[in-house]
C-alpha atoms as a PDB file:
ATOM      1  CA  UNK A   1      18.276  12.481 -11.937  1.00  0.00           C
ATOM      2  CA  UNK A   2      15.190  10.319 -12.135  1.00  0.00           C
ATOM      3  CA  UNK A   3      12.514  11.094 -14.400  1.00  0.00           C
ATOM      4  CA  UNK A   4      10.080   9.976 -11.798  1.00  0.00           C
ATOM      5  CA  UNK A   5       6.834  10.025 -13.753  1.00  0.00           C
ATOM      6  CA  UNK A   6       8.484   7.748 -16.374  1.00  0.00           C
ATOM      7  CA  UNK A   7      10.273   5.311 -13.752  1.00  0.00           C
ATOM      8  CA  UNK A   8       6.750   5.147 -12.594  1.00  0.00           C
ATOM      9  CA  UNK A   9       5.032   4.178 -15.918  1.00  0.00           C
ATOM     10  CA  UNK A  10       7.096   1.705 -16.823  1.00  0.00           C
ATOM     11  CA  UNK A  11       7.083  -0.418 -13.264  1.00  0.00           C
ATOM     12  CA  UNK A  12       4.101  -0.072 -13.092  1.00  0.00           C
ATOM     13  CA  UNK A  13       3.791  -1.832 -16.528  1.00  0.00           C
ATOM     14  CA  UNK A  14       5.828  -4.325 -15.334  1.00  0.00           C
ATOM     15  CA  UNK A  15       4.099  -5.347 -12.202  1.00  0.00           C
ATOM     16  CA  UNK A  16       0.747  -5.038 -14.190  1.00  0.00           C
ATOM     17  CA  UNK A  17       1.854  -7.469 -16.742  1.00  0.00           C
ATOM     18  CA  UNK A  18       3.022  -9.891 -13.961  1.00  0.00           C
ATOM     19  CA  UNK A  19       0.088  -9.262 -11.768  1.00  0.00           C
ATOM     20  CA  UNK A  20      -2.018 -10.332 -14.971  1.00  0.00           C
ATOM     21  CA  UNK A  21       0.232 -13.838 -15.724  1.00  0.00           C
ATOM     22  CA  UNK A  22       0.396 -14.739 -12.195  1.00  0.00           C
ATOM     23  CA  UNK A  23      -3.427 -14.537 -11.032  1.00  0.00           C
ATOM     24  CA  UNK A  24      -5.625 -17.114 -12.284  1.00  0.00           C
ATOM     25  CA  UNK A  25      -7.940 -16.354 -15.267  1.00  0.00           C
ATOM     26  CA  UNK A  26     -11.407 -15.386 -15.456  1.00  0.00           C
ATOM     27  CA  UNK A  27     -12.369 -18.857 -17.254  1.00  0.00           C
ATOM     28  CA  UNK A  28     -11.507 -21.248 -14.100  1.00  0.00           C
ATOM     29  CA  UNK A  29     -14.462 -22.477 -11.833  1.00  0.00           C
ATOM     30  CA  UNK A  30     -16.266 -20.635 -10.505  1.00  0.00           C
ATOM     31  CA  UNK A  31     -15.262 -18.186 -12.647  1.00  0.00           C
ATOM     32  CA  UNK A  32     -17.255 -15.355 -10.054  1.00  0.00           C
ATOM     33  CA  UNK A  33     -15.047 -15.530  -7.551  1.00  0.00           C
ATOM     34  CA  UNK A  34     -11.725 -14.510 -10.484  1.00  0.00           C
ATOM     35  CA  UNK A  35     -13.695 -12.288 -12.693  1.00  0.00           C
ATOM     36  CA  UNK A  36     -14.027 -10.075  -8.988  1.00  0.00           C
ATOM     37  CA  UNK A  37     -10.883 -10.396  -7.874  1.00  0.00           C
ATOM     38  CA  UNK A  38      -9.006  -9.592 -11.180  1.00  0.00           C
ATOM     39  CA  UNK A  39     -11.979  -6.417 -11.433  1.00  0.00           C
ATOM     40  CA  UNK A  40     -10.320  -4.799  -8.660  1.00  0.00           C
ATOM     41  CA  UNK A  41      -6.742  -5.611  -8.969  1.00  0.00           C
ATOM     42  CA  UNK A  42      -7.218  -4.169 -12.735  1.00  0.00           C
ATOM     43  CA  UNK A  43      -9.302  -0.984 -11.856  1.00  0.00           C
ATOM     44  CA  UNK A  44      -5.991   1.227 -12.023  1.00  0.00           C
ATOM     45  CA  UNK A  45      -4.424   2.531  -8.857  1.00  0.00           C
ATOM     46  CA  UNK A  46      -0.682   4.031  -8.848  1.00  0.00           C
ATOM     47  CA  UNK A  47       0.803   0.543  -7.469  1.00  0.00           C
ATOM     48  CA  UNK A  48       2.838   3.051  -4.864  1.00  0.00           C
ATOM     49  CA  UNK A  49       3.849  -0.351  -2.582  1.00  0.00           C
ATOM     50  CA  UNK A  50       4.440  -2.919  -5.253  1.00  0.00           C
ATOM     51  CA  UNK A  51       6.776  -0.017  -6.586  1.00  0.00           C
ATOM     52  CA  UNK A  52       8.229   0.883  -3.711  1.00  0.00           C
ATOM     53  CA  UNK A  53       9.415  -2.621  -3.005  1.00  0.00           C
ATOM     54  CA  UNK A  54      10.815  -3.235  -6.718  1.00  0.00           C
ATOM     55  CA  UNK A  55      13.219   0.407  -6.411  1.00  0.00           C
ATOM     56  CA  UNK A  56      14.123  -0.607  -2.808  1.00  0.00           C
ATOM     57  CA  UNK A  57      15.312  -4.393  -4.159  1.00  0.00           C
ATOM     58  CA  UNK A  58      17.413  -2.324  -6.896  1.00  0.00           C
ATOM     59  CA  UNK A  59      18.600  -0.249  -3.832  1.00  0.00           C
ATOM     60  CA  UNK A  60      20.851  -2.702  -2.477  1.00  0.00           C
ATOM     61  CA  UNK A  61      21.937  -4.280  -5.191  1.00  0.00           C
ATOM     62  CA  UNK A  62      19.101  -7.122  -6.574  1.00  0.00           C
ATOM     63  CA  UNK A  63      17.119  -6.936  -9.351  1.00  0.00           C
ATOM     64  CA  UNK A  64      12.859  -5.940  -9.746  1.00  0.00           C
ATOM     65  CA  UNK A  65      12.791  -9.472 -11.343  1.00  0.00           C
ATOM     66  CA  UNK A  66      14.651 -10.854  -7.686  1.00  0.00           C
ATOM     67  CA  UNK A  67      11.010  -9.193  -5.960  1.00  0.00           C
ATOM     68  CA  UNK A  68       8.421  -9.259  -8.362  1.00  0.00           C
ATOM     69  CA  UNK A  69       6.448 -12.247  -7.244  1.00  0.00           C
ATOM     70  CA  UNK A  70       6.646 -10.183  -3.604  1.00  0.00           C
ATOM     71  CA  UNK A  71       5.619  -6.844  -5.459  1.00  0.00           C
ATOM     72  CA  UNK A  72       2.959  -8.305  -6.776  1.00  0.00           C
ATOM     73  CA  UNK A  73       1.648  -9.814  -3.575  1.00  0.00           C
ATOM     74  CA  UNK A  74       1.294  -6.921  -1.537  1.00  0.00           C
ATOM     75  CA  UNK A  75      -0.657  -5.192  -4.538  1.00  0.00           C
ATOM     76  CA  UNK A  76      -3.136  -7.955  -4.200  1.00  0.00           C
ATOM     77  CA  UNK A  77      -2.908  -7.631  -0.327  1.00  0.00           C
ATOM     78  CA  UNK A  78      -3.354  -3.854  -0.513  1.00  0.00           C
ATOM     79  CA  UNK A  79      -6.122  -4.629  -3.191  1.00  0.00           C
ATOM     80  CA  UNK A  80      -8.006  -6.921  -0.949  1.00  0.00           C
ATOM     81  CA  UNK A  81      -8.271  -4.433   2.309  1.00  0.00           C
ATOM     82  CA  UNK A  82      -9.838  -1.867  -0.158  1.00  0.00           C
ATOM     83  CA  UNK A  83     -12.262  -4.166  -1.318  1.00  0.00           C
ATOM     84  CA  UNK A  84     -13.166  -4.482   2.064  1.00  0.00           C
ATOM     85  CA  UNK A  85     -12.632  -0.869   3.629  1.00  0.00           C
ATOM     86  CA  UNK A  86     -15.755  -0.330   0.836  1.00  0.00           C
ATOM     87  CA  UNK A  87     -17.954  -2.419   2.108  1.00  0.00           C
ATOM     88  CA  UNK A  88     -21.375  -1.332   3.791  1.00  0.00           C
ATOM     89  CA  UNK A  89     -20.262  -2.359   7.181  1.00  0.00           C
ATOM     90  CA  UNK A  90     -17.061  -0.028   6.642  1.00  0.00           C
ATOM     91  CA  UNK A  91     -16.607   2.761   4.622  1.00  0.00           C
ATOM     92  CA  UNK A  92     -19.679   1.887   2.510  1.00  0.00           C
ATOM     93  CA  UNK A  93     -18.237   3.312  -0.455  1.00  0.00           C
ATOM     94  CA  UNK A  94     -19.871   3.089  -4.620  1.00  0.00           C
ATOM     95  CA  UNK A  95     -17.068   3.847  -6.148  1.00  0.00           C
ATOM     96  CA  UNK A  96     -13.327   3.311  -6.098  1.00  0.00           C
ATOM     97  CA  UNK A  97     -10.480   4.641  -8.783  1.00  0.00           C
ATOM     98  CA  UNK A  98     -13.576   5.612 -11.122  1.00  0.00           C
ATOM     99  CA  UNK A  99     -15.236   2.270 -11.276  1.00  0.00           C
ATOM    100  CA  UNK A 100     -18.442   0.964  -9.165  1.00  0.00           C
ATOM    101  CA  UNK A 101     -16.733  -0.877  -5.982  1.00  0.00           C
ATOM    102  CA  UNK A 102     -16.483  -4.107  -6.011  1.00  0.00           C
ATOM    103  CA  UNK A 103     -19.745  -5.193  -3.849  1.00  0.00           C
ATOM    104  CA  UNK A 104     -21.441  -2.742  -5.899  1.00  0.00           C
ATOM    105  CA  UNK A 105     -20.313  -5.199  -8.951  1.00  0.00           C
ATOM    106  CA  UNK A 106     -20.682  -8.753  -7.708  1.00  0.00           C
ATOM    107  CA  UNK A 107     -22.533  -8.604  -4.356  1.00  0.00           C
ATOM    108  CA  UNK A 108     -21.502  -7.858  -1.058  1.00  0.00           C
ATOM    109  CA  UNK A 109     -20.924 -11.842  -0.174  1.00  0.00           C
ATOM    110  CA  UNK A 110     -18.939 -12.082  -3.267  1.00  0.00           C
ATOM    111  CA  UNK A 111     -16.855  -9.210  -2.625  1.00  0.00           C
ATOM    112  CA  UNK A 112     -16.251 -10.333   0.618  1.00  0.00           C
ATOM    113  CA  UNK A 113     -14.988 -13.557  -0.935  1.00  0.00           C
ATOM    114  CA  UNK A 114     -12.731 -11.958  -3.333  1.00  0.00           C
ATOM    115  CA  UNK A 115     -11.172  -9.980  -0.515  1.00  0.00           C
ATOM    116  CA  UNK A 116     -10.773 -13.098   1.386  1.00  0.00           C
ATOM    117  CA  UNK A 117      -8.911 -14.900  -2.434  1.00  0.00           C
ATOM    118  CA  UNK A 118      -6.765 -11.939  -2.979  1.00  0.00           C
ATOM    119  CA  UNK A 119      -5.120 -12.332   0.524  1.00  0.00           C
ATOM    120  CA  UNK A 120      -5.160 -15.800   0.395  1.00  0.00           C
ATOM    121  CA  UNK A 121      -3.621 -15.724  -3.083  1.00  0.00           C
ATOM    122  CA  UNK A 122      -0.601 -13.476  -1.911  1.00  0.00           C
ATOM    123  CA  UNK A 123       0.473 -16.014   0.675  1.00  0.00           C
ATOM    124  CA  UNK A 124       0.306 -18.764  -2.072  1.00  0.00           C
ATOM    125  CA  UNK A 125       2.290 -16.616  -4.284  1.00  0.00           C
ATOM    126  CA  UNK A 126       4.869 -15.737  -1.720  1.00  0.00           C
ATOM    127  CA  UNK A 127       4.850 -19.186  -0.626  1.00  0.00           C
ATOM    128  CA  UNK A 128       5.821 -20.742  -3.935  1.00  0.00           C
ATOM    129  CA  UNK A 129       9.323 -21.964  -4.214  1.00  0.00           C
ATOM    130  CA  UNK A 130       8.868 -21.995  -7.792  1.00  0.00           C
ATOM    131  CA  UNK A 131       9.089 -18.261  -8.266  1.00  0.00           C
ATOM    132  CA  UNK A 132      12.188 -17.579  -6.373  1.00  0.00           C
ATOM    133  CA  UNK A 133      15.185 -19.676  -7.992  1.00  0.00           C
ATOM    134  CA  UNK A 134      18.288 -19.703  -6.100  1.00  0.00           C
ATOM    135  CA  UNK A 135      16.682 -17.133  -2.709  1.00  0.00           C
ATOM    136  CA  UNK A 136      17.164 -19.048   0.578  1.00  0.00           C
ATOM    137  CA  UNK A 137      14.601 -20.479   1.698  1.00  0.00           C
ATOM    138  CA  UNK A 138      14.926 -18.506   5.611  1.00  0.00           C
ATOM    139  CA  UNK A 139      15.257 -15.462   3.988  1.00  0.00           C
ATOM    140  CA  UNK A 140      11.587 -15.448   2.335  1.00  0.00           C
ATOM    141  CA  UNK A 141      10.307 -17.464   5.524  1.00  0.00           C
ATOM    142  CA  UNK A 142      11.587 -14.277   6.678  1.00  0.00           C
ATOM    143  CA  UNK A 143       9.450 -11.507   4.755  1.00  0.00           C
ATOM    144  CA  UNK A 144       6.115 -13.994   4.552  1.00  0.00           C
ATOM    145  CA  UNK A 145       6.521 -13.485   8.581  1.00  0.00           C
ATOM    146  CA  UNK A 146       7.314  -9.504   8.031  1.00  0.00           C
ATOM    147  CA  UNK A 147       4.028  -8.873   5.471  1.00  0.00           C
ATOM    148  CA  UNK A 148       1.673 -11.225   7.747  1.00  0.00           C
ATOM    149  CA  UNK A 149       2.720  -9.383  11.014  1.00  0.00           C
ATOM    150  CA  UNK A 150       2.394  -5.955   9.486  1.00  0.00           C
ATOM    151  CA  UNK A 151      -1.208  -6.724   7.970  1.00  0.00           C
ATOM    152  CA  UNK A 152      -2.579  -8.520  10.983  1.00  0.00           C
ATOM    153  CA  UNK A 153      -4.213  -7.415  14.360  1.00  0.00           C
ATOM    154  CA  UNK A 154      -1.370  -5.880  15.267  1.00  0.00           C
ATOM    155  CA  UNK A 155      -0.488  -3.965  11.820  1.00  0.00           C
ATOM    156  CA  UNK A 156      -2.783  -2.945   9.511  1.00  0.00           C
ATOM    157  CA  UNK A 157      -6.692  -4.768  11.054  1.00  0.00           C
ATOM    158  CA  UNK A 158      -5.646  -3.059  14.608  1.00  0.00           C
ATOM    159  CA  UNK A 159      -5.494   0.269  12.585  1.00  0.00           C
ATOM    160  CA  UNK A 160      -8.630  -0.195  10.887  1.00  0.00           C
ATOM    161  CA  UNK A 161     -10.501  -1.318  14.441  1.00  0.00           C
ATOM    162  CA  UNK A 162      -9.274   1.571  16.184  1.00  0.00           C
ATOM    163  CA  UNK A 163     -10.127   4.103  13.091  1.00  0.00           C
ATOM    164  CA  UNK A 164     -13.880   2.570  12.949  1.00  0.00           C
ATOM    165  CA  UNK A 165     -13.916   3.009  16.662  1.00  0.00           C
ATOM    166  CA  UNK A 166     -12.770   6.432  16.943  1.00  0.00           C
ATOM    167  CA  UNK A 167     -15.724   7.761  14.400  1.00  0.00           C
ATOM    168  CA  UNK A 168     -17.356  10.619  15.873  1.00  0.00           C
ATOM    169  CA  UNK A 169     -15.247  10.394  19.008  1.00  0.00           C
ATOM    170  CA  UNK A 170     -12.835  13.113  20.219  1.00  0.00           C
ATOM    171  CA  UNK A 171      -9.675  11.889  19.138  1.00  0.00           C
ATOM    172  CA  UNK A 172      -6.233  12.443  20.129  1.00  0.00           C
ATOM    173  CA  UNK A 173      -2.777  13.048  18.544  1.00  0.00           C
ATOM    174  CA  UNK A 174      -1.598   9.619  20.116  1.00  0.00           C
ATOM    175  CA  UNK A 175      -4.913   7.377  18.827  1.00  0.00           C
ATOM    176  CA  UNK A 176      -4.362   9.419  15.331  1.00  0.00           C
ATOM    177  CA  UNK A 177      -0.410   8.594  15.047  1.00  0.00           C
ATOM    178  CA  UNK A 178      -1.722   4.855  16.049  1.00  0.00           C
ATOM    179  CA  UNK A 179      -4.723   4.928  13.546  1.00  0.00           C
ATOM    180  CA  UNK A 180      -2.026   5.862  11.016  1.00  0.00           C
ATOM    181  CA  UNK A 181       0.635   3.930  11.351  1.00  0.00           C
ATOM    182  CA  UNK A 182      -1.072   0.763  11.459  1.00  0.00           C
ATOM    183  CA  UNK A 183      -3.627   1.346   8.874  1.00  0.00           C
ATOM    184  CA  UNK A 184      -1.739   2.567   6.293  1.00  0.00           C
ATOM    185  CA  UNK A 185       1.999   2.783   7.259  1.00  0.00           C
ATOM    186  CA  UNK A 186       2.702  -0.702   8.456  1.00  0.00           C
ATOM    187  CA  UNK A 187       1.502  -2.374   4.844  1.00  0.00           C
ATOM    188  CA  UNK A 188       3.990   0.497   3.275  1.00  0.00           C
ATOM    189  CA  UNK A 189       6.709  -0.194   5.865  1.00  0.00           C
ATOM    190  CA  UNK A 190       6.603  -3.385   5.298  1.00  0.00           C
ATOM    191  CA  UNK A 191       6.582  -3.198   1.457  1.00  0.00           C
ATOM    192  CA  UNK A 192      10.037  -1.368   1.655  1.00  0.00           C
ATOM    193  CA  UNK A 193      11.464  -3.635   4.776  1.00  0.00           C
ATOM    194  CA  UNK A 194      10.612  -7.362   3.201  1.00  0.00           C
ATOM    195  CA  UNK A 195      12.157  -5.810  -0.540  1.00  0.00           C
ATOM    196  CA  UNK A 196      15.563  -4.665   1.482  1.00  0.00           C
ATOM    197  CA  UNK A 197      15.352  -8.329   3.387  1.00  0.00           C
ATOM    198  CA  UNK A 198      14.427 -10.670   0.259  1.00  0.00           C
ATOM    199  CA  UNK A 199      16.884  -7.917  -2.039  1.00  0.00           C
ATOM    200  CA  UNK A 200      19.895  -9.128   0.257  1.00  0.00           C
ATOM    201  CA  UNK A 201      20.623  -6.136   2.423  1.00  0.00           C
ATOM    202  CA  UNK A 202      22.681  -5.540   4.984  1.00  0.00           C
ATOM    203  CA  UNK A 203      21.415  -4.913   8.571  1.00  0.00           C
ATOM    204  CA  UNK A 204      22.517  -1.783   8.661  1.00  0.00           C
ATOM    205  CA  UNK A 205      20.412  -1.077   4.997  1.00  0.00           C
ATOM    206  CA  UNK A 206      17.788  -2.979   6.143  1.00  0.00           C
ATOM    207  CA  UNK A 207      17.588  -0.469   9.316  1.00  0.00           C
ATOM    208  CA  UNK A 208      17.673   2.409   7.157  1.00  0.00           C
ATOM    209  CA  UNK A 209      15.024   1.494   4.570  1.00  0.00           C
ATOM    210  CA  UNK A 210      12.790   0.457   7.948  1.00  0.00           C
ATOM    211  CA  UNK A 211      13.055   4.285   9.320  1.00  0.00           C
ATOM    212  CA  UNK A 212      12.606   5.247   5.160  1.00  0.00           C
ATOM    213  CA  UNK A 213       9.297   3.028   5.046  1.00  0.00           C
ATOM    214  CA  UNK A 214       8.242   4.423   8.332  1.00  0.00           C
ATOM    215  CA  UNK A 215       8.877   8.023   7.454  1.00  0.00           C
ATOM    216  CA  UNK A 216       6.707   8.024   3.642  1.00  0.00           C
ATOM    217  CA  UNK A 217       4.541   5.552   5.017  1.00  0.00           C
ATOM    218  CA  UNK A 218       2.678   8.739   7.767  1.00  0.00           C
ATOM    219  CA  UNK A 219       3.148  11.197   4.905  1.00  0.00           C
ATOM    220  CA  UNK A 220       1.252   8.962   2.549  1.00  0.00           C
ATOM    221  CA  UNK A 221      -1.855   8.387   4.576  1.00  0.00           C
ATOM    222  CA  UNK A 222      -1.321  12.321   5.824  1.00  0.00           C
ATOM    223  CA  UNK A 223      -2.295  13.640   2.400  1.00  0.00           C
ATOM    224  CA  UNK A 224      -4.822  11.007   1.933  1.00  0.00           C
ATOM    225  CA  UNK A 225      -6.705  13.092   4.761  1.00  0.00           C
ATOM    226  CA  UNK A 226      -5.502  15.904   2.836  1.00  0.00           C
ATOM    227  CA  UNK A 227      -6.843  14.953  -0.386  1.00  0.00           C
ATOM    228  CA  UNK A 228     -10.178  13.970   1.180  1.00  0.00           C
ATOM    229  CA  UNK A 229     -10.358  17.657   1.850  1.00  0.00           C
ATOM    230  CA  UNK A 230      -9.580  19.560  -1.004  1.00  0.00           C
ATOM    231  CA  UNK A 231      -8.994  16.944  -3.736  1.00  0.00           C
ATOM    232  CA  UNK A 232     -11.162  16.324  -7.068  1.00  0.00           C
ATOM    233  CA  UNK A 233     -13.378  13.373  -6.876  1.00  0.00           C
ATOM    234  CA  UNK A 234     -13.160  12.921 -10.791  1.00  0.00           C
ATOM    235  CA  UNK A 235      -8.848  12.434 -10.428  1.00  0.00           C
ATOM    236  CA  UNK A 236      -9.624  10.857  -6.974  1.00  0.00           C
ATOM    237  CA  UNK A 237     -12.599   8.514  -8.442  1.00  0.00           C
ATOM    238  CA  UNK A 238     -14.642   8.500  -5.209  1.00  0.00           C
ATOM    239  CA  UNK A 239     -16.478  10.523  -3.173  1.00  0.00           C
ATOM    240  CA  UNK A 240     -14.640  12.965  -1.113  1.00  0.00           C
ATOM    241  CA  UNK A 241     -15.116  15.010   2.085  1.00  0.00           C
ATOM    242  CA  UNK A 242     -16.796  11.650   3.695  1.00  0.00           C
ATOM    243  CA  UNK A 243     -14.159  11.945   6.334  1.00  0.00           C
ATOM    244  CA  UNK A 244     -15.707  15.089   7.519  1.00  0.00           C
ATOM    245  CA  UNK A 245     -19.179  13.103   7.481  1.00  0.00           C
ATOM    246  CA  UNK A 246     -18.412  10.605   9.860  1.00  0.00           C
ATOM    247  CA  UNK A 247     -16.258  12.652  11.888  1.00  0.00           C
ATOM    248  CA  UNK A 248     -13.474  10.444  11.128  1.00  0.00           C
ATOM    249  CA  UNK A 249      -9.987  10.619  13.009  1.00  0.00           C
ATOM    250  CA  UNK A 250      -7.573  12.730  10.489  1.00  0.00           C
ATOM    251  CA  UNK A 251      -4.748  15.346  10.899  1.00  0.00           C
ATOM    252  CA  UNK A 252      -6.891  17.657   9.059  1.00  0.00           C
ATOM    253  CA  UNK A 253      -9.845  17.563  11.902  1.00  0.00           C
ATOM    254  CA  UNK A 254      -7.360  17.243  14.549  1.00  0.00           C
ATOM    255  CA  UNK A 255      -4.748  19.659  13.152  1.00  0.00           C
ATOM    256  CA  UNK A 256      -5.960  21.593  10.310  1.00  0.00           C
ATOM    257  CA  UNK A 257      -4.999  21.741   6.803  1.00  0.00           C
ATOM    258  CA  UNK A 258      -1.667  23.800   7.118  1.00  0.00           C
ATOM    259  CA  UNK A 259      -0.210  22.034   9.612  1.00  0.00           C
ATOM    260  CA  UNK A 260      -1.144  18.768   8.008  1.00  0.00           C
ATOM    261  CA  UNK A 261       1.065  19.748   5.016  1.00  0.00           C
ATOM    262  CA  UNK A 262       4.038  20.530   7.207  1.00  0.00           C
ATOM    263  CA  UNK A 263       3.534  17.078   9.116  1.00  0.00           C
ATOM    264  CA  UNK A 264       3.223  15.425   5.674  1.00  0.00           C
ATOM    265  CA  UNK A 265       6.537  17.381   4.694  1.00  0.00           C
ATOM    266  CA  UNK A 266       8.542  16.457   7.822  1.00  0.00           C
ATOM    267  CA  UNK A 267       7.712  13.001   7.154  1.00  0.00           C
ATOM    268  CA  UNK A 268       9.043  12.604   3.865  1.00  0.00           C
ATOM    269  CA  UNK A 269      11.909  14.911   4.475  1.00  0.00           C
ATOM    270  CA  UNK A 270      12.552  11.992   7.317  1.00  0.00           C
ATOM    271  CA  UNK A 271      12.557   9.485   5.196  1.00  0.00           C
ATOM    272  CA  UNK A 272      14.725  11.071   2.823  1.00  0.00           C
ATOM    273  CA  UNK A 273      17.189  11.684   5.501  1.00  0.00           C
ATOM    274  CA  UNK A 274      17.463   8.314   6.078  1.00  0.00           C
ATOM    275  CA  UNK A 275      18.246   6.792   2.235  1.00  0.00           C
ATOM    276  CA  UNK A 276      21.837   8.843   3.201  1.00  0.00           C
ATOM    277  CA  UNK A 277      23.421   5.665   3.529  1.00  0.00           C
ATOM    278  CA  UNK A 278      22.699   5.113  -0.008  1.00  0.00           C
ATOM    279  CA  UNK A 279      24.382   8.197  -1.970  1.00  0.00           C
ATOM    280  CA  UNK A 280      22.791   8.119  -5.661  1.00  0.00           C
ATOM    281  CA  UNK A 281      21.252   4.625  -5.374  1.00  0.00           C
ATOM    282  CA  UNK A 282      18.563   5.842  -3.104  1.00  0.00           C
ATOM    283  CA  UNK A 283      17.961   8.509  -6.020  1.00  0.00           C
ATOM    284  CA  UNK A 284      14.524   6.935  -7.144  1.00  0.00           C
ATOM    285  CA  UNK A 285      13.247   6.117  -3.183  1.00  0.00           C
ATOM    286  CA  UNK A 286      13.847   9.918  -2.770  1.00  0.00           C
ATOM    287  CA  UNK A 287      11.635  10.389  -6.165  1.00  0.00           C
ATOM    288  CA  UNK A 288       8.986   8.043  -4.792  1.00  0.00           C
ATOM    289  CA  UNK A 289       9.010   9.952  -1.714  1.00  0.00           C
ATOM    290  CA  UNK A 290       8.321  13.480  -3.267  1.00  0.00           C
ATOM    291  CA  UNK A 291       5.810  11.889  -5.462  1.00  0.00           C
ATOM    292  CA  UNK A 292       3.434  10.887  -2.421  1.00  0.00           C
ATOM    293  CA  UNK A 293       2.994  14.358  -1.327  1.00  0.00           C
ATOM    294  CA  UNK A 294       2.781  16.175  -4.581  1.00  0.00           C
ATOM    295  CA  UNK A 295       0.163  13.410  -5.769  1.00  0.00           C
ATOM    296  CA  UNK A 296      -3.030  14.934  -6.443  1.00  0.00           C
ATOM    297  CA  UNK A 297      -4.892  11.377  -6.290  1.00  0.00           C
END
């Protein structure tokens, strides 16, 4: 059995200290545009997708070192869209994991700019032959194509379109599932899909981390709506209830509270169905599963 709250702590260490040597340092020119980015990469968070993608690689059969360079990317991808989800023309959020938001730091043009690094800097990290030794070359052609797709117009910026559009509109169970999936669950999918892909995994593993990814990917941004609702903005370190506000699209508006937490619960009992294939391996991806809805930030 996984101790999951210790598995946790100590990948997360482990992507933190990698995160730290791989992004460049404060003291390059300009240094404005590093001292922002590395600000909101190091302003905590849980790391759920860099995680995610370093227990799937162990899954079938690599190593966290085999993915860290790709675990670490998608932190600073995921790290960039919240930089800009904050911004006035957005969310217009102060404060994020505690700390003043990043355009509440540097500016809103230099926030927008360190937004605009971080995702620039995944690609380039990705991208770099250098970090991945003997890995085919195809195969991480391969998962640069997977992580771009999912975060693009069609992937994460559709989902963030269609949420901003559906503000104080009637919304629908369809447009929510939409909002949901592409905002939030294709960036998660796609953190467990490109780890089984760069990892080595069969098709048929492959397949079943995709429906996995899928599955905690809904339930994740499910209790995010839930937490909005009845969290605590000092463990959540934002203001809450601003969903309600701006009449945002959520399963709690739509759906109510109760029957949020029984979506969210389906979905992860989904995507635990599907790590069958992988007896005991898939021990901490069922962990990491459980975590998401029992999280109280």
């Amino acid at each position: 059995m996984v101790d999951i709250q210790r598995y946790i702590q100590e990948q997360k260490a482990l992507i933190d200290e990698a995160l730290a040597r791989y992004l460049p340092a404060e003291e390059h020119y300009p240094p404005a545009i590093f001292q922002a980015m590395r600000y909101s990469v190091f302003a905590g968070g849980k790391r759920v997708r860099p995680i995610l993608a370093l227990a799937v690689a162990e899954t079938v059969g690599a190593t966290a070192d085999d993915v860290l360079p790709l675990a670490c990317a998608l932190e600073c991808i995921h790290t960039y869209s919240l930089i800009h989800d904050d911004l006035p023309a957005l969310d217009n959020d102060d404060y994020r994991r505690g700390r003043l938001t990043n355009h509440k730091m540097f500016g809103e043009a230099n926030a927008i700019l360190a937004g605009d690094g971080l995702l620039t800097f995944a690609f380039e990290l990705m991208g770099d032959m250098r970090h991945w030794k003997a890995m085919p070359p195809e195969r991480v052609l391969q998962v640069m194509h997977e992580v771009a797709y999912a975060i693009g117009t069609f992937g994460m910026i559709g989902g963030q379109v269609v949420d901003l559009q559906m503000e104080r509109q009637e919304v629908d169970l369809p447009t929510l599932q939409y909002i949901h999936a592409h905002k939030t669950g294709a960036l998660i999918r796609a953190s467990v899909r490109s780890a089984a892909i760069l990892g080595g995994g069969s098709s048929a593993e492959v397949e079943a981390l995709t429906h996995y990814g899928t599955h905690i990917g809904l339930a994740f941004q499910i209790m995010d709506d839930i937490l909005d609702v009845r969290g605590d903005e000092q463990l959540m370190g934002k203001a809450l209830r601003k969903d309600a506000e701006r009449q945002k699209a959520t399963y709690p508006r739509l759906v109510g509270l109760a029957e949020s937490e029984a979506r969210a619960q389906k979905a992860v009992s989904a995507g635990i169905a599907a790590l069958e294939l992988f007896g005991e391996r898939g021990a901490p991806l069922r962990d990491l599963a459980q975590f998401i809805i029992a999280r109280d930030s």
